[in-house]
PDB file of N, CA and C in Angstrom:
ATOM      1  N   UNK A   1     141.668 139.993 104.143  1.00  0.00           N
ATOM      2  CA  UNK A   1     142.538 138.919 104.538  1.00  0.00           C
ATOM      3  C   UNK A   1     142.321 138.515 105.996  1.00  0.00           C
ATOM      4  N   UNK A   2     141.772 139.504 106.606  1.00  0.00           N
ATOM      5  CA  UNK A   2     142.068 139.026 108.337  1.00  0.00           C
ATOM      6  C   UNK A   2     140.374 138.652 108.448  1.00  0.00           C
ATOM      7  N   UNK A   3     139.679 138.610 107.432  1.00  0.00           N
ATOM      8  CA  UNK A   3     138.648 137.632 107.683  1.00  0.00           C
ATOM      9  C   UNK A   3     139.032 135.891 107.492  1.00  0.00           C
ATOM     10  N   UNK A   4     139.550 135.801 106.870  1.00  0.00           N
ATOM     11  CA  UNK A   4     139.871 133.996 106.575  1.00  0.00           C
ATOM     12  C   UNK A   4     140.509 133.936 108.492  1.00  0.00           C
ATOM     13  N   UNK A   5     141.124 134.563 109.234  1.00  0.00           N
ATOM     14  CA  UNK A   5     141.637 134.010 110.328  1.00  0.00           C
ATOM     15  C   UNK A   5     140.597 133.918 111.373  1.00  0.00           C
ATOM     16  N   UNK A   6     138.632 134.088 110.919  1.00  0.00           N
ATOM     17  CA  UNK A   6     137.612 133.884 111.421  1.00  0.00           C
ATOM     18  C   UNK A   6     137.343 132.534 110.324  1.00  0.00           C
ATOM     19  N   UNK A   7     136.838 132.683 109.312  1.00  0.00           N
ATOM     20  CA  UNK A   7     136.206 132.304 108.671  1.00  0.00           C
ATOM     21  C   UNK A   7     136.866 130.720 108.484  1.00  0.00           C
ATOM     22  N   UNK A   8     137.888 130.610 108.492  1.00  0.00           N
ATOM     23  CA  UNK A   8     138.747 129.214 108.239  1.00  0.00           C
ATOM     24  C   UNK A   8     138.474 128.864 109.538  1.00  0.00           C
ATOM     25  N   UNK A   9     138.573 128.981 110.761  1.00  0.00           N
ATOM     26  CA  UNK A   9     138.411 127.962 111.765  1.00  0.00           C
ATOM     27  C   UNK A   9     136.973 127.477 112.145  1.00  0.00           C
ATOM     28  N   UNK A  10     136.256 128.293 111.702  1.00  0.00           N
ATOM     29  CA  UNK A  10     134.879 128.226 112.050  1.00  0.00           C
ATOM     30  C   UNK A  10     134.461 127.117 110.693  1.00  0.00           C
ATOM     31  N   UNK A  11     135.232 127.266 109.702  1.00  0.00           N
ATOM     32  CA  UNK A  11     134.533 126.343 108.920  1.00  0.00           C
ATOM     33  C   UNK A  11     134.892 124.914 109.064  1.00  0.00           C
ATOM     34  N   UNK A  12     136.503 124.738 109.651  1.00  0.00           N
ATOM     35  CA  UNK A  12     137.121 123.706 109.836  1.00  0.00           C
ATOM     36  C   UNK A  12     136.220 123.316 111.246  1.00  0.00           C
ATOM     37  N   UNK A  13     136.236 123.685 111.704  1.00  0.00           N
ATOM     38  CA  UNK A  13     134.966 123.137 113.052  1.00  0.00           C
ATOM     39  C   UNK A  13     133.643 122.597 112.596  1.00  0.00           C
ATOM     40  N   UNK A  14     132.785 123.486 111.605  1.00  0.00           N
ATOM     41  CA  UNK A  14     131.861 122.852 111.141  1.00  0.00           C
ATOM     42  C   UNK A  14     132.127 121.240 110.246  1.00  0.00           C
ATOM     43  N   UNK A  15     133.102 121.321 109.617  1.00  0.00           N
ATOM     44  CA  UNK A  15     133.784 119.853 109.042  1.00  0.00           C
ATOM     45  C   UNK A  15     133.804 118.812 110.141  1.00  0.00           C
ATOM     46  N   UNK A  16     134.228 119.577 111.349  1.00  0.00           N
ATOM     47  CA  UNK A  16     134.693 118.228 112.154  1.00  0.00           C
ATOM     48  C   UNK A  16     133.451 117.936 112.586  1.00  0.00           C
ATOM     49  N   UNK A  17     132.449 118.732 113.263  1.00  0.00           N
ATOM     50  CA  UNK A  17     130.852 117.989 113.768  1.00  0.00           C
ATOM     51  C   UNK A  17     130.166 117.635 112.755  1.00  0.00           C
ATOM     52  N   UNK A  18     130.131 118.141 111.401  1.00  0.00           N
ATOM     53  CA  UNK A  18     129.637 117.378 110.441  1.00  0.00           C
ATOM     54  C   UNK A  18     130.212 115.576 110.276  1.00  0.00           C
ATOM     55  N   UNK A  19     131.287 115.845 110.182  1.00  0.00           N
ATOM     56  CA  UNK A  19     132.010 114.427 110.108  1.00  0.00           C
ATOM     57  C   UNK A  19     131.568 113.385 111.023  1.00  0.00           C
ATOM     58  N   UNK A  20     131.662 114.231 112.568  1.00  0.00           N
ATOM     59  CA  UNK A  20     132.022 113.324 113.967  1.00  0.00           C
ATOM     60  C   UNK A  20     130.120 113.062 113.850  1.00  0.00           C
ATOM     61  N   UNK A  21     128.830 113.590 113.212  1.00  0.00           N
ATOM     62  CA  UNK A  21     127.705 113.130 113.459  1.00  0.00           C
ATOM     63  C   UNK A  21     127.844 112.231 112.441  1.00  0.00           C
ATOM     64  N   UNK A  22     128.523 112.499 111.084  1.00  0.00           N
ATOM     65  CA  UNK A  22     128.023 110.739 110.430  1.00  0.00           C
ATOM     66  C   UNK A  22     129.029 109.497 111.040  1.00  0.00           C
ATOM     67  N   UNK A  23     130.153 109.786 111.543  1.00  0.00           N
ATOM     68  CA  UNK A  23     130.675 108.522 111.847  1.00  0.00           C
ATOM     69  C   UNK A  23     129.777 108.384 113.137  1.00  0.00           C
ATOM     70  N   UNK A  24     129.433 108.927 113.920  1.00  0.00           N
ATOM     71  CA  UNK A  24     128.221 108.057 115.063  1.00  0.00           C
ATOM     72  C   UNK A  24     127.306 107.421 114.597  1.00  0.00           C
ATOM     73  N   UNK A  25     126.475 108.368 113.782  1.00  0.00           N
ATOM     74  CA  UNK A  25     125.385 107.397 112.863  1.00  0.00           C
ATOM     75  C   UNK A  25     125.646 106.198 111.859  1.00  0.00           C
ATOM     76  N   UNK A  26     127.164 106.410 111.708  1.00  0.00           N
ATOM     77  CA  UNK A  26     127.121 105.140 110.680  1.00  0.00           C
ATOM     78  C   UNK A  26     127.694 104.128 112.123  1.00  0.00           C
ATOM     79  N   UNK A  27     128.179 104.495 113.335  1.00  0.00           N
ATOM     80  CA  UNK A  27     128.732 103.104 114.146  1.00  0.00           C
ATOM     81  C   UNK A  27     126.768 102.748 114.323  1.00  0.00           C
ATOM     82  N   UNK A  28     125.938 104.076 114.633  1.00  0.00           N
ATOM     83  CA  UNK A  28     124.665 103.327 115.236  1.00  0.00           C
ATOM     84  C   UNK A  28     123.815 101.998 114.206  1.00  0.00           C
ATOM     85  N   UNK A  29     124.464 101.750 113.068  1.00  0.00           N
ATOM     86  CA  UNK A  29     123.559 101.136 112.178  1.00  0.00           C
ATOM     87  C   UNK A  29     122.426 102.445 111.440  1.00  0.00           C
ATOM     88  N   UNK A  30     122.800 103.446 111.468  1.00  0.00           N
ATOM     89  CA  UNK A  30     121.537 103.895 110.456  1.00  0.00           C
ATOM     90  C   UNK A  30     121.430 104.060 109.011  1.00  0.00           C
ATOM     91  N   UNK A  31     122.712 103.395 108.525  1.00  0.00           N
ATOM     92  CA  UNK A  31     122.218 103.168 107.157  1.00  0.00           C
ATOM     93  C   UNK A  31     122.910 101.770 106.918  1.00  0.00           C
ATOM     94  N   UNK A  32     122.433 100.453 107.775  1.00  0.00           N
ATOM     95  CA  UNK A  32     122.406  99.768 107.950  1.00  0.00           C
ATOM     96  C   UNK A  32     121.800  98.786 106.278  1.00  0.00           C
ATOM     97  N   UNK A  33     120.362  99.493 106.632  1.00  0.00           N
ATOM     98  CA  UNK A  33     119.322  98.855 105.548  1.00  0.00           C
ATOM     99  C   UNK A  33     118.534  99.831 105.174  1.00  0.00           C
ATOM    100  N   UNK A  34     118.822  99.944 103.835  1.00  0.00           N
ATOM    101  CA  UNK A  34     118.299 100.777 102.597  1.00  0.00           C
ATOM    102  C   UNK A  34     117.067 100.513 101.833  1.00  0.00           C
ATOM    103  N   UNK A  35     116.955  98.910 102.046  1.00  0.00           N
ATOM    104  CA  UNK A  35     115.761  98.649 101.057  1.00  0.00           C
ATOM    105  C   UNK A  35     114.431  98.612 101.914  1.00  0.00           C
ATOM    106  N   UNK A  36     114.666  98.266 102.991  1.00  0.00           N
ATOM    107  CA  UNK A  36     113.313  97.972 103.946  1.00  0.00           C
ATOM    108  C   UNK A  36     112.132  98.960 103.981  1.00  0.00           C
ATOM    109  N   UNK A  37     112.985 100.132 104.608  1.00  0.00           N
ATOM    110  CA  UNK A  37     112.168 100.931 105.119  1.00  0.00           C
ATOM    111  C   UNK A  37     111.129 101.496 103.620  1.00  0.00           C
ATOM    112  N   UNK A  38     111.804 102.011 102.267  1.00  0.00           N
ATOM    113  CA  UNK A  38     111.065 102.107 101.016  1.00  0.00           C
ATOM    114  C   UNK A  38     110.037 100.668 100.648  1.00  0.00           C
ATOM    115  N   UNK A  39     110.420  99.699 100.981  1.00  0.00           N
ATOM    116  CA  UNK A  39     108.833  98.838 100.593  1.00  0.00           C
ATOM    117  C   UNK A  39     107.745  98.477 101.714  1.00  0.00           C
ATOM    118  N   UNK A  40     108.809  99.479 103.096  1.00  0.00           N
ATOM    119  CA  UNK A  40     107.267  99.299 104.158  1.00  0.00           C
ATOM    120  C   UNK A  40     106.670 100.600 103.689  1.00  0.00           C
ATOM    121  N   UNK A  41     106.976 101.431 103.110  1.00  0.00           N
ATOM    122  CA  UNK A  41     105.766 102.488 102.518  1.00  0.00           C
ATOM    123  C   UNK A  41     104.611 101.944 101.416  1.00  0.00           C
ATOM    124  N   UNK A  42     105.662 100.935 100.833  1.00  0.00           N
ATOM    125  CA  UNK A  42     104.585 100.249  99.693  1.00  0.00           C
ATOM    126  C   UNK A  42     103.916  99.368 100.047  1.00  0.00           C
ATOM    127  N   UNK A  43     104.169  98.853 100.971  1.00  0.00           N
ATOM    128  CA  UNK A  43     103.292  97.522 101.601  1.00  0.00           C
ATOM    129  C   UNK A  43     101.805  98.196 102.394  1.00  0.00           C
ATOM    130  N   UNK A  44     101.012  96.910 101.985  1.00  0.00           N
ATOM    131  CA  UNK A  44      99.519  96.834 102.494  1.00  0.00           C
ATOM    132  C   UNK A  44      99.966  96.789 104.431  1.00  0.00           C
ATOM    133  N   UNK A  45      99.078  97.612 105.112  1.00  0.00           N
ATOM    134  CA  UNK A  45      99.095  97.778 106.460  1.00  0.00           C
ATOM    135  C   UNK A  45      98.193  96.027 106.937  1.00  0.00           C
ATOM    136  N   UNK A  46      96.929  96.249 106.023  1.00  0.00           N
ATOM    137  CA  UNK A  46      95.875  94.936 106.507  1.00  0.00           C
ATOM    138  C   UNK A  46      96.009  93.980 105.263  1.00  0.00           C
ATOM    139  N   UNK A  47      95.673  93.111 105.477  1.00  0.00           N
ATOM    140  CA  UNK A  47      95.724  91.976 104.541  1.00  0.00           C
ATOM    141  C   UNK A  47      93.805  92.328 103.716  1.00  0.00           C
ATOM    142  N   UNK A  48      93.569  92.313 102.414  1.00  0.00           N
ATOM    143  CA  UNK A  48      93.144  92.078 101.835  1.00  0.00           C
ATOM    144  C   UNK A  48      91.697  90.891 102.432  1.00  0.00           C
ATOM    145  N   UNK A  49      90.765  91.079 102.477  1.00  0.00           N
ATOM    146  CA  UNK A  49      89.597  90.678 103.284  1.00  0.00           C
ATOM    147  C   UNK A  49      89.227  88.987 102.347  1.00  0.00           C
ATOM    148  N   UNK A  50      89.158  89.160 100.998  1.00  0.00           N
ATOM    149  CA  UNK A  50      89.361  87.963 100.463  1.00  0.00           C
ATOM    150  C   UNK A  50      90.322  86.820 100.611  1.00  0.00           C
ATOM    151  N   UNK A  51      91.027  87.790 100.289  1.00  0.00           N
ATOM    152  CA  UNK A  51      92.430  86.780 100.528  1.00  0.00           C
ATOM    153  C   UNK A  51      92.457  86.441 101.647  1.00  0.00           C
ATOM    154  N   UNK A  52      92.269  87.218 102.680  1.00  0.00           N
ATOM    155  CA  UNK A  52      92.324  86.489 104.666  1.00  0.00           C
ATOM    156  C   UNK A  52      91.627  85.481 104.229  1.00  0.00           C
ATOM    157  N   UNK A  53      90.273  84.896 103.797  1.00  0.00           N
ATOM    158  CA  UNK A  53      88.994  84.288 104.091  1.00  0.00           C
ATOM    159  C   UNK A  53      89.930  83.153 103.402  1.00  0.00           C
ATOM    160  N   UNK A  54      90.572  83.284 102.059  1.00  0.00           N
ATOM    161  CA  UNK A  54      91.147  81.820 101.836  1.00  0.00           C
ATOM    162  C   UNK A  54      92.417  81.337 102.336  1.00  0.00           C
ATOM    163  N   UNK A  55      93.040  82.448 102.963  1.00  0.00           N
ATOM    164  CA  UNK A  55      94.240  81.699 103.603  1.00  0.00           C
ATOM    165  C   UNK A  55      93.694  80.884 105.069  1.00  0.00           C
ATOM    166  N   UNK A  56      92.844  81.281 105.357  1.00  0.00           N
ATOM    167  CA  UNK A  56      92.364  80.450 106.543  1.00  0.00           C
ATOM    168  C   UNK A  56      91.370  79.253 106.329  1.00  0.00           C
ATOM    169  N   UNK A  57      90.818  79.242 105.137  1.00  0.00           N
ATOM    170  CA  UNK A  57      90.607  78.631 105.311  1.00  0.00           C
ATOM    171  C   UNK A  57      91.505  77.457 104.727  1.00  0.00           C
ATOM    172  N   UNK A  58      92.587  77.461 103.622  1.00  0.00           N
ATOM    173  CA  UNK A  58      94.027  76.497 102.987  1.00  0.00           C
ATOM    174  C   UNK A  58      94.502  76.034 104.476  1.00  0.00           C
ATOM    175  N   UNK A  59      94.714  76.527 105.584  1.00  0.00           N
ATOM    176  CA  UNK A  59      95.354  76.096 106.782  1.00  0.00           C
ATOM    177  C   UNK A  59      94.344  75.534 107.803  1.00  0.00           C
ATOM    178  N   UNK A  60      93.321  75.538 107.686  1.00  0.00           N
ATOM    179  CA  UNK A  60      92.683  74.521 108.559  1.00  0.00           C
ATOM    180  C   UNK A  60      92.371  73.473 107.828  1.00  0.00           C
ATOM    181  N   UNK A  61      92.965  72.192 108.584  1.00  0.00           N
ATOM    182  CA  UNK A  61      92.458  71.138 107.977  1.00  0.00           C
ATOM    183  C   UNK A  61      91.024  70.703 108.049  1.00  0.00           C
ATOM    184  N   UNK A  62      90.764  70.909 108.855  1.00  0.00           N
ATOM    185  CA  UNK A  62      89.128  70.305 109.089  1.00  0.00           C
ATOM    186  C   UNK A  62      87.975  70.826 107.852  1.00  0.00           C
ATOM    187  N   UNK A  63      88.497  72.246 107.243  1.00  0.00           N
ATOM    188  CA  UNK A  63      87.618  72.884 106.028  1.00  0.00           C
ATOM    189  C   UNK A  63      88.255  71.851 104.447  1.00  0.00           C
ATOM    190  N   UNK A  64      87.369  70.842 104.746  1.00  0.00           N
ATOM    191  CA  UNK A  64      87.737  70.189 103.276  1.00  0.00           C
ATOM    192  C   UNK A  64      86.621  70.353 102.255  1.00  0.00           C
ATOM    193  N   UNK A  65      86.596  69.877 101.123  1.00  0.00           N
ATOM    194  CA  UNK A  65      85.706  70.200  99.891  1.00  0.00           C
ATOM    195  C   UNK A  65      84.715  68.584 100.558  1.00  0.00           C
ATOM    196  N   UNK A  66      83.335  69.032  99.736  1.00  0.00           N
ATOM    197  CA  UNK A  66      82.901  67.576 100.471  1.00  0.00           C
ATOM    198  C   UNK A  66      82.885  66.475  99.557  1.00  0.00           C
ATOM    199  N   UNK A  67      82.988  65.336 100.086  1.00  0.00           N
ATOM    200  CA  UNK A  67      83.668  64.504  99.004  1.00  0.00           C
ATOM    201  C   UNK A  67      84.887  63.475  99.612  1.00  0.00           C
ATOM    202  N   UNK A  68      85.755  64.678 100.255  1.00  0.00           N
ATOM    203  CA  UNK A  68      87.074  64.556 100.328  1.00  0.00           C
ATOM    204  C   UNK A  68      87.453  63.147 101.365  1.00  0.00           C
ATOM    205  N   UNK A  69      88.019  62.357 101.725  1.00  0.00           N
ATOM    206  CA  UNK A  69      88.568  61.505 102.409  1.00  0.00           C
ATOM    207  C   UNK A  69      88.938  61.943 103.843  1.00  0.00           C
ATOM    208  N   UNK A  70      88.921  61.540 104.832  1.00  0.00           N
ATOM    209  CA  UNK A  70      88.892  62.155 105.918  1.00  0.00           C
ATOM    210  C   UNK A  70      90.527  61.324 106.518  1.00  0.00           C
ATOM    211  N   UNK A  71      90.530  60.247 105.920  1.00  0.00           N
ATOM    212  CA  UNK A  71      91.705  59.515 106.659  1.00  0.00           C
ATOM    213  C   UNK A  71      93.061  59.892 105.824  1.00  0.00           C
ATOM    214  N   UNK A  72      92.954  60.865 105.139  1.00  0.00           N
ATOM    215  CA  UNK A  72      94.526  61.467 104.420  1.00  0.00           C
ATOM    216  C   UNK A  72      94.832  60.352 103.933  1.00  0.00           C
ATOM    217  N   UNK A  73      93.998  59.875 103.177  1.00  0.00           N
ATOM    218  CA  UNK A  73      94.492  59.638 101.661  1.00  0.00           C
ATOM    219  C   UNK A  73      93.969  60.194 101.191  1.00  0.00           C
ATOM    220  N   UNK A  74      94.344  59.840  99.458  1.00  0.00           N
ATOM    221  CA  UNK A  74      93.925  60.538  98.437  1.00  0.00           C
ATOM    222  C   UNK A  74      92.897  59.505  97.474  1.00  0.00           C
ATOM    223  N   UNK A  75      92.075  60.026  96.278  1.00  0.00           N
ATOM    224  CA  UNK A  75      91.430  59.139  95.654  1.00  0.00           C
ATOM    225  C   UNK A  75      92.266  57.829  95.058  1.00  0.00           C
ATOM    226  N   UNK A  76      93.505  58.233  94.744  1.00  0.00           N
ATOM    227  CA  UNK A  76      94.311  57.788  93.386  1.00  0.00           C
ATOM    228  C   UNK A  76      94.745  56.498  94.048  1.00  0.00           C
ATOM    229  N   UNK A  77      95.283  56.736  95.666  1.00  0.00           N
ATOM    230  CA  UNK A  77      95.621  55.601  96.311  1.00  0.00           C
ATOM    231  C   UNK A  77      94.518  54.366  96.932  1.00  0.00           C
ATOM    232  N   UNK A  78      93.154  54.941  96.921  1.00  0.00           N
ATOM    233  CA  UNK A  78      92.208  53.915  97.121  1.00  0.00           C
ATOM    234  C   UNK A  78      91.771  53.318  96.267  1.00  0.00           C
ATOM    235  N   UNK A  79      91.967  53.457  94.721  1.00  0.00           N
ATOM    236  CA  UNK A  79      91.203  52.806  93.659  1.00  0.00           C
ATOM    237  C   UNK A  79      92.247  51.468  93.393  1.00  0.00           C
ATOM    238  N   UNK A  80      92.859  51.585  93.018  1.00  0.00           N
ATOM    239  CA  UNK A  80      93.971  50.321  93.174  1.00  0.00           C
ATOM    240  C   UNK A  80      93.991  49.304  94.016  1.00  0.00           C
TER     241      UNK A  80
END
């Protein structure tokens, strides 16, 4: 019996710093966002070497097919 008058305060102490570290961590934002951090493990670090070559080249305008109209139109509007 005259162990619980160790054993109970020491455990009620461990309750309270257990407690008093998640309410800090939950004021700091750390479980803020749940989904992020699991699909930056799944995500590609570099982009894919093909795929770079055509996204650059879809965003420069100057890489057109040859053929193409230079004054932004289109075929459909010059035949008319």
């Amino acid at each position: 019996m005259s162990v619980l008058y160790i054993a109970l305060p020491v455990a009620l102490g461990l309750v309270a710093v257990f407690a008093w570290a998640f309410v800090r961590t939950v004021e700091q934002g750390a479980y803020d966002d749940l989904e992020t951090p699991a699909l930056r493990a799944i995500a590609d670090d570099e982009p894919v070497p093909a795929l770079a070559a055509r996204s650059s080249t879809a965003s420069d305008p100057s890489a057109q097919p040859e053929g193409a109209p230079t004054d932004g139109t289109t075929t459909s509007e010059s035949g008319a």
